[in-house]
Each structure stands twice: as C-alpha cells, then as structure tokens.
PDB file of N, CA and C in Angstrom:
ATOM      1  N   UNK A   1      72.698 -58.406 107.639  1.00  0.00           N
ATOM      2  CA  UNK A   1      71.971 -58.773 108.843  1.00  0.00           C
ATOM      3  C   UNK A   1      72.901 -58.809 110.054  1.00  0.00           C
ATOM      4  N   UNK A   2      74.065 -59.554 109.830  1.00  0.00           N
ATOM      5  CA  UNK A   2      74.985 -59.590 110.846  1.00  0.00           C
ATOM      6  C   UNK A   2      75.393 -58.179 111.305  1.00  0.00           C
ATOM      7  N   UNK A   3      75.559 -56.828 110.366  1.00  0.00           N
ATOM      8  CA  UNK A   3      76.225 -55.708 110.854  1.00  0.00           C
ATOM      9  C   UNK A   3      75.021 -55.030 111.949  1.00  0.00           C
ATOM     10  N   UNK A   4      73.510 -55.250 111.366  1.00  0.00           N
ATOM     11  CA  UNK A   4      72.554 -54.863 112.268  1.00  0.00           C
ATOM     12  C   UNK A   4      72.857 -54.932 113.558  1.00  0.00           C
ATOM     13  N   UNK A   5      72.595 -56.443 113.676  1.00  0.00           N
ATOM     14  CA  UNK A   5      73.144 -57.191 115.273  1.00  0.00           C
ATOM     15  C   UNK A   5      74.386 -56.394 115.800  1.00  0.00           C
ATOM     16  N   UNK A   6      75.738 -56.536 114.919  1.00  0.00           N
ATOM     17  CA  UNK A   6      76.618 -56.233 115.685  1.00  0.00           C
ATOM     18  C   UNK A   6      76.920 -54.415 116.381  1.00  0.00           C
ATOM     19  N   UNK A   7      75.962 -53.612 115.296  1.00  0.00           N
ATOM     20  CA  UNK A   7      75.719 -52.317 116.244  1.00  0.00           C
ATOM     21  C   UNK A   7      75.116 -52.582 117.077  1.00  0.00           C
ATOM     22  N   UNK A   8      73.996 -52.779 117.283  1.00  0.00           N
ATOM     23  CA  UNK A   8      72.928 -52.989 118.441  1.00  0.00           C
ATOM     24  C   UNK A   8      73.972 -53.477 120.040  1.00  0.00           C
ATOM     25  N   UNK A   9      74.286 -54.287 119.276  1.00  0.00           N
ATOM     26  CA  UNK A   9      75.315 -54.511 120.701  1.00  0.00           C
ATOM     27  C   UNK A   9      76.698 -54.115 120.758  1.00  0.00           C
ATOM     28  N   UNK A  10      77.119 -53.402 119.928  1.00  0.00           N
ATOM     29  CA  UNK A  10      78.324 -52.466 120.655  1.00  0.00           C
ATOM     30  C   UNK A  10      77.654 -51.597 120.981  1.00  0.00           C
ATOM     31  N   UNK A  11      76.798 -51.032 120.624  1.00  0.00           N
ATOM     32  CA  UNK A  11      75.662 -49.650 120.796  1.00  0.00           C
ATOM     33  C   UNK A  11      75.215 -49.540 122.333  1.00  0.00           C
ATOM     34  N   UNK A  12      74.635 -51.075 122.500  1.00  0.00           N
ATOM     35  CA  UNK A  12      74.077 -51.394 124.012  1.00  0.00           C
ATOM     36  C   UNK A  12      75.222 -51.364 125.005  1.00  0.00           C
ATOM     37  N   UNK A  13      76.422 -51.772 124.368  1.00  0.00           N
ATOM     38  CA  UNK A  13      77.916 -52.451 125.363  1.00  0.00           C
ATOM     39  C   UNK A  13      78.504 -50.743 125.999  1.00  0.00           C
ATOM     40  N   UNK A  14      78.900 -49.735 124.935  1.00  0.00           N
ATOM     41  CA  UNK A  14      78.760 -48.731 125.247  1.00  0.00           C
ATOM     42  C   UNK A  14      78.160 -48.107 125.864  1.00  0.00           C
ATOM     43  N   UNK A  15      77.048 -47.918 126.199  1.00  0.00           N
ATOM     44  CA  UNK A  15      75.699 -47.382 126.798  1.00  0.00           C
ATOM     45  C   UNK A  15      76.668 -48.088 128.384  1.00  0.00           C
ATOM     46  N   UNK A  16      76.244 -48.977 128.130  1.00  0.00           N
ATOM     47  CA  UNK A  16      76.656 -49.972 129.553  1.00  0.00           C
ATOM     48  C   UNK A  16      77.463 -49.331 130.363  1.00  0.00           C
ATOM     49  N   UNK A  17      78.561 -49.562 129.584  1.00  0.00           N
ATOM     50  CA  UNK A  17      80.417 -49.087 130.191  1.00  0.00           C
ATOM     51  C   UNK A  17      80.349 -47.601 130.442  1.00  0.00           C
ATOM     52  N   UNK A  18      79.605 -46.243 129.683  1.00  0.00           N
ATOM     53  CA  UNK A  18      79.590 -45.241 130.002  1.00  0.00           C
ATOM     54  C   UNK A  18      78.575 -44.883 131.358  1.00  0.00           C
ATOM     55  N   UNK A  19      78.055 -46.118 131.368  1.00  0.00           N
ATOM     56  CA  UNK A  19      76.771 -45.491 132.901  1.00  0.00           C
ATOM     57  C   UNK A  19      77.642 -46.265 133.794  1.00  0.00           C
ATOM     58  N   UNK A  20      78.398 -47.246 133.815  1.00  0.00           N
ATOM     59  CA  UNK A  20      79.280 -48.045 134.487  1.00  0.00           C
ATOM     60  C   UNK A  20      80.163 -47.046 135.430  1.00  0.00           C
ATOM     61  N   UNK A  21      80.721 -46.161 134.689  1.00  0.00           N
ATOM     62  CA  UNK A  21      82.071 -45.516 134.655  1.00  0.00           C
ATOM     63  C   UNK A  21      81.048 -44.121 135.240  1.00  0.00           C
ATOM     64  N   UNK A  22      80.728 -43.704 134.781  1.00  0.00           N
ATOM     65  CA  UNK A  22      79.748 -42.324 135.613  1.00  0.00           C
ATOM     66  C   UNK A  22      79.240 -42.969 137.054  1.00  0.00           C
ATOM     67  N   UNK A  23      78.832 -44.276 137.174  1.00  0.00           N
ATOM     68  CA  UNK A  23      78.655 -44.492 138.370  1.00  0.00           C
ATOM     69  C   UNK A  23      79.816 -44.370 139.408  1.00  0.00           C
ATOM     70  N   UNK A  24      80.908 -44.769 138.806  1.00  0.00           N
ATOM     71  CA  UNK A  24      82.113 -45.080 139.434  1.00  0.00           C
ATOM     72  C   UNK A  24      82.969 -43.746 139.793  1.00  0.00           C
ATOM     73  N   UNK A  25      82.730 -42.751 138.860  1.00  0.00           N
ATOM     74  CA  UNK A  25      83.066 -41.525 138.968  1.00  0.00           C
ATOM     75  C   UNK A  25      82.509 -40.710 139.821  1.00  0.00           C
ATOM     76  N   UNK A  26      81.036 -40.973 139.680  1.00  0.00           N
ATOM     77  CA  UNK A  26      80.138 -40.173 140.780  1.00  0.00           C
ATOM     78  C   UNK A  26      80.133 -40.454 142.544  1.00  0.00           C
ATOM     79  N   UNK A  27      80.063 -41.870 142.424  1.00  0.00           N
ATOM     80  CA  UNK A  27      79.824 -42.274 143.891  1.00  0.00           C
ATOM     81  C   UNK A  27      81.060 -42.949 144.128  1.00  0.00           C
ATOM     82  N   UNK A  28      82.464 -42.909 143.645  1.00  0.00           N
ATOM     83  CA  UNK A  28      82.982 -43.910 144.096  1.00  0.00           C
ATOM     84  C   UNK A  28      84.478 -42.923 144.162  1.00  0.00           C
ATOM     85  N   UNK A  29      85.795 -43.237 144.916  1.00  0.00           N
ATOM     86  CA  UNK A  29      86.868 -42.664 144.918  1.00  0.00           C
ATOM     87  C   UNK A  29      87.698 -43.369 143.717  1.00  0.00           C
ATOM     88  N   UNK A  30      87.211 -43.684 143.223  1.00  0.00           N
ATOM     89  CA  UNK A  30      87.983 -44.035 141.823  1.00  0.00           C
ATOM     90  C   UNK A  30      88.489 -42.966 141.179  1.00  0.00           C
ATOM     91  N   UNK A  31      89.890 -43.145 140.461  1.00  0.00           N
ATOM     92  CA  UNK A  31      91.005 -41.945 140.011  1.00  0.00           C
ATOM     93  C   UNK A  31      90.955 -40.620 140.628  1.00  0.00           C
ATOM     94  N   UNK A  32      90.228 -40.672 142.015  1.00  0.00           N
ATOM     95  CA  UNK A  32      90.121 -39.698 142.691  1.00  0.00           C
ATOM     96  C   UNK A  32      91.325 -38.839 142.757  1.00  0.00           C
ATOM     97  N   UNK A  33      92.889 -39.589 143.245  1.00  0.00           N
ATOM     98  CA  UNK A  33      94.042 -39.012 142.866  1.00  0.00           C
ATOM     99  C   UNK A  33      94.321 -38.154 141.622  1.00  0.00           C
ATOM    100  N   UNK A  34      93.668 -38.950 140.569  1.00  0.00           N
ATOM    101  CA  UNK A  34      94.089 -38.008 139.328  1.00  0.00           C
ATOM    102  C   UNK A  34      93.380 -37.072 138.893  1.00  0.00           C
ATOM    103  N   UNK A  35      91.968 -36.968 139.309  1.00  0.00           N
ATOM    104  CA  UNK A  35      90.918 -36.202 139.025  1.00  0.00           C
ATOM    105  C   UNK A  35      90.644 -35.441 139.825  1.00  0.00           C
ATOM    106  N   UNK A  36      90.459 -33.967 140.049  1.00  0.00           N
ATOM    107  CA  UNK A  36      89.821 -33.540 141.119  1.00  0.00           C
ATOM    108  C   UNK A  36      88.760 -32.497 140.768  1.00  0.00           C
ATOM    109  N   UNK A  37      88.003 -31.981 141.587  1.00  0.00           N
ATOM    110  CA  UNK A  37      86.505 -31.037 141.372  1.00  0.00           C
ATOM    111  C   UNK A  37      86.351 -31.178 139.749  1.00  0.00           C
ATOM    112  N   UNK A  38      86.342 -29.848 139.453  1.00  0.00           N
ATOM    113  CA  UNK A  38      85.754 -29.365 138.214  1.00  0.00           C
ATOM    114  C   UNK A  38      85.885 -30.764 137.034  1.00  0.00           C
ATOM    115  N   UNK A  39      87.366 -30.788 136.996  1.00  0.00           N
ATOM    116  CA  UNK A  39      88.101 -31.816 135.994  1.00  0.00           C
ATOM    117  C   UNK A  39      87.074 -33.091 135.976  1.00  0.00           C
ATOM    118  N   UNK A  40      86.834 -33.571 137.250  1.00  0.00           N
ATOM    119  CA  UNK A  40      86.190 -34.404 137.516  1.00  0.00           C
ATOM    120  C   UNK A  40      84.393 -34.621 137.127  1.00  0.00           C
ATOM    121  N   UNK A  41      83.931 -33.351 137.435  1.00  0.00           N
ATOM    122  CA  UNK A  41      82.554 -33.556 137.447  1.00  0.00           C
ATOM    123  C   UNK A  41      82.160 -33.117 135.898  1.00  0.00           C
ATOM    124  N   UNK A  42      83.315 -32.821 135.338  1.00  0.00           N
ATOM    125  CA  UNK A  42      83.072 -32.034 133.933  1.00  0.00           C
ATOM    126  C   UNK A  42      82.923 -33.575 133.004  1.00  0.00           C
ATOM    127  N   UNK A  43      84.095 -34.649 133.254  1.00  0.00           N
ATOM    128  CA  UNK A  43      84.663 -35.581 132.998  1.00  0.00           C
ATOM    129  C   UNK A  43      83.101 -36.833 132.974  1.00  0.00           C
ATOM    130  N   UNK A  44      82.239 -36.335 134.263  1.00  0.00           N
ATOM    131  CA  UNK A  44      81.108 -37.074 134.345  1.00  0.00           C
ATOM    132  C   UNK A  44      79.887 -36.852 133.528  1.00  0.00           C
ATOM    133  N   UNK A  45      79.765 -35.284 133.825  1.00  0.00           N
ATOM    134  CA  UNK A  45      79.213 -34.707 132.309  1.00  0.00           C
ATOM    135  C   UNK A  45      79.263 -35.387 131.072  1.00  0.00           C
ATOM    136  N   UNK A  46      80.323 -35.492 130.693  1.00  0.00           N
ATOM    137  CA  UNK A  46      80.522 -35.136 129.198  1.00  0.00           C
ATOM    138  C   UNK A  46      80.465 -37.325 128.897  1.00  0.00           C
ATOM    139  N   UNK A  47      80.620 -38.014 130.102  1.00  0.00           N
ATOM    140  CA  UNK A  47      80.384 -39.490 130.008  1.00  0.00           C
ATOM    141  C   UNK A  47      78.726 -39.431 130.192  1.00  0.00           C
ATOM    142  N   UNK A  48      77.912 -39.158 130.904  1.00  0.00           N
ATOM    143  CA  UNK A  48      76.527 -38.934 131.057  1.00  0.00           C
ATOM    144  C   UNK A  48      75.717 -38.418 129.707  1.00  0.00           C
ATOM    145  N   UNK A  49      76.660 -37.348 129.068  1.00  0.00           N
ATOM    146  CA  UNK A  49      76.059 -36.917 127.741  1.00  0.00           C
ATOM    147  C   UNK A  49      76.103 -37.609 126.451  1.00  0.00           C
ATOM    148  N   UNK A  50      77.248 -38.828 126.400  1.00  0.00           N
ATOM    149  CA  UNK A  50      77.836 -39.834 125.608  1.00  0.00           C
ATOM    150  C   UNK A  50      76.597 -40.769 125.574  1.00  0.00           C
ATOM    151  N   UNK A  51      76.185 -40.932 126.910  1.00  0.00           N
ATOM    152  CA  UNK A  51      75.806 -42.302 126.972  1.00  0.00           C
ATOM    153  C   UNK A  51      74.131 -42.026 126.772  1.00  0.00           C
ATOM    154  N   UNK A  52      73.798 -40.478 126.808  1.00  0.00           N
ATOM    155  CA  UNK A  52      72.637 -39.790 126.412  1.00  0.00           C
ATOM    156  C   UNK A  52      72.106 -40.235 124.581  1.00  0.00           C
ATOM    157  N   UNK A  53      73.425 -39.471 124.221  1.00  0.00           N
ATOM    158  CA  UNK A  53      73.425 -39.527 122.828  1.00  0.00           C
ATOM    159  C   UNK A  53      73.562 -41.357 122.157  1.00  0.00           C
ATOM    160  N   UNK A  54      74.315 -42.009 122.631  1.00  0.00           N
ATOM    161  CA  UNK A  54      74.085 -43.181 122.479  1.00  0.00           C
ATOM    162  C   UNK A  54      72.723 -43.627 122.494  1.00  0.00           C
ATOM    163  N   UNK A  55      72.518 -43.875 123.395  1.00  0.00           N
ATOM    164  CA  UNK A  55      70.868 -44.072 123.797  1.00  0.00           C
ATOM    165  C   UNK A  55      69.979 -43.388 122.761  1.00  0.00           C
ATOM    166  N   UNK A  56      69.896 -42.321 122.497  1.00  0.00           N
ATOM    167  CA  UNK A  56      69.016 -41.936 121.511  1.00  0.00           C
ATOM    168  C   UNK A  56      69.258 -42.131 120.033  1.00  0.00           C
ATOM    169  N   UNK A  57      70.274 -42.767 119.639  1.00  0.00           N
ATOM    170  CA  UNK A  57      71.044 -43.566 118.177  1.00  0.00           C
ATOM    171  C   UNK A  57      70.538 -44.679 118.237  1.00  0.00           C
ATOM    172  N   UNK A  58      71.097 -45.437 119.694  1.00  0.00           N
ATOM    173  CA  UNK A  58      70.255 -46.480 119.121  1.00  0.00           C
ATOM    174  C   UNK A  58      68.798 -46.976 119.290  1.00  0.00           C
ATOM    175  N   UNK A  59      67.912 -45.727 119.964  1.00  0.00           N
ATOM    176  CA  UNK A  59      66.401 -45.777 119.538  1.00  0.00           C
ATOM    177  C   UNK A  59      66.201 -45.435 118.561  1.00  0.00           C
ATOM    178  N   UNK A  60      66.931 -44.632 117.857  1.00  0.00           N
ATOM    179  CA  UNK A  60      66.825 -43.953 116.198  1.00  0.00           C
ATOM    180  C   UNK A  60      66.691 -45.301 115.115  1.00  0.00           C
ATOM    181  N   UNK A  61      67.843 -46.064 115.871  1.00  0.00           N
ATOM    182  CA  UNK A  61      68.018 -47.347 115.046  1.00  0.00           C
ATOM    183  C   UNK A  61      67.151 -48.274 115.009  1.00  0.00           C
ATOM    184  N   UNK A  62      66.502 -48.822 116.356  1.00  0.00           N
ATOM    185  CA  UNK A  62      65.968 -49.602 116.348  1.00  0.00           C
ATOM    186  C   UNK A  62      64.706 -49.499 115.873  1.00  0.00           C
ATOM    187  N   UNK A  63      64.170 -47.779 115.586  1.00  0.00           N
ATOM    188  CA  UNK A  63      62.861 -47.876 115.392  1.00  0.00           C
ATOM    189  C   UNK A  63      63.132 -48.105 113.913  1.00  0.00           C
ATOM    190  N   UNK A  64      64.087 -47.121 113.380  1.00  0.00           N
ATOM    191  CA  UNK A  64      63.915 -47.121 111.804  1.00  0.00           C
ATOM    192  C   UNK A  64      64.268 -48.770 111.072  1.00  0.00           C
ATOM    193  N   UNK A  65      64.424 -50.125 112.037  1.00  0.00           N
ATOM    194  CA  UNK A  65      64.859 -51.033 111.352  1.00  0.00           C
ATOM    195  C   UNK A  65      63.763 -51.793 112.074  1.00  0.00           C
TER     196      UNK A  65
END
C-alpha cells in the first residue's frame, strides 16, 4: 500500500519539477549563458515530452489501481 502512495507522488513531484523547469526554460533567461537556440529549445522539448509521458503513466496507474 505504502509503495502505491509513494509512486503517485514521486510520479506527481516529477510532473511538477519538469513543467517547473520548461517554464523556466521557455519564458525565463535562466542558463541562458549555457544554453543557446537549438540546444535550448530541443532541451525544452525533450522536458515537455518527459513530463507528457509521465502524465500518461500515471493515468495508466491510477486508473488500473
């Protein structure tokens, strides 16, 4: 019972921190120095697609439990 719970919310915590960080990437000059164009928007991609696939694991989860 406890491992249930404790995906659900690293599951949710993740979700969080990856739309967190795409926000921060998208609209914000954050690691702007280290990141630039492509590197960058590829970098947002591939956090946007994380947090896609997350999201649909843990609807997978929650329905099948």
């Amino acid at each position: 019972m406890w491992f249930k719970n404790f995906t659900i919310i690293m599951s949710a915590f993740m979700i969080l921190m990856c739309v967190i960080m795409l926000y921060f990437m998208l609209f914000t000059d954050l690691m702007k120095e280290n990141m630039h164009g492509q590197k960058r928007m590829l970098f947002s991609l591939i956090l946007g697609l994380y947090a896609a696939y997350r999201s649909y694991r843990l609807y997978i989860f929650l329905k099948k439990n």
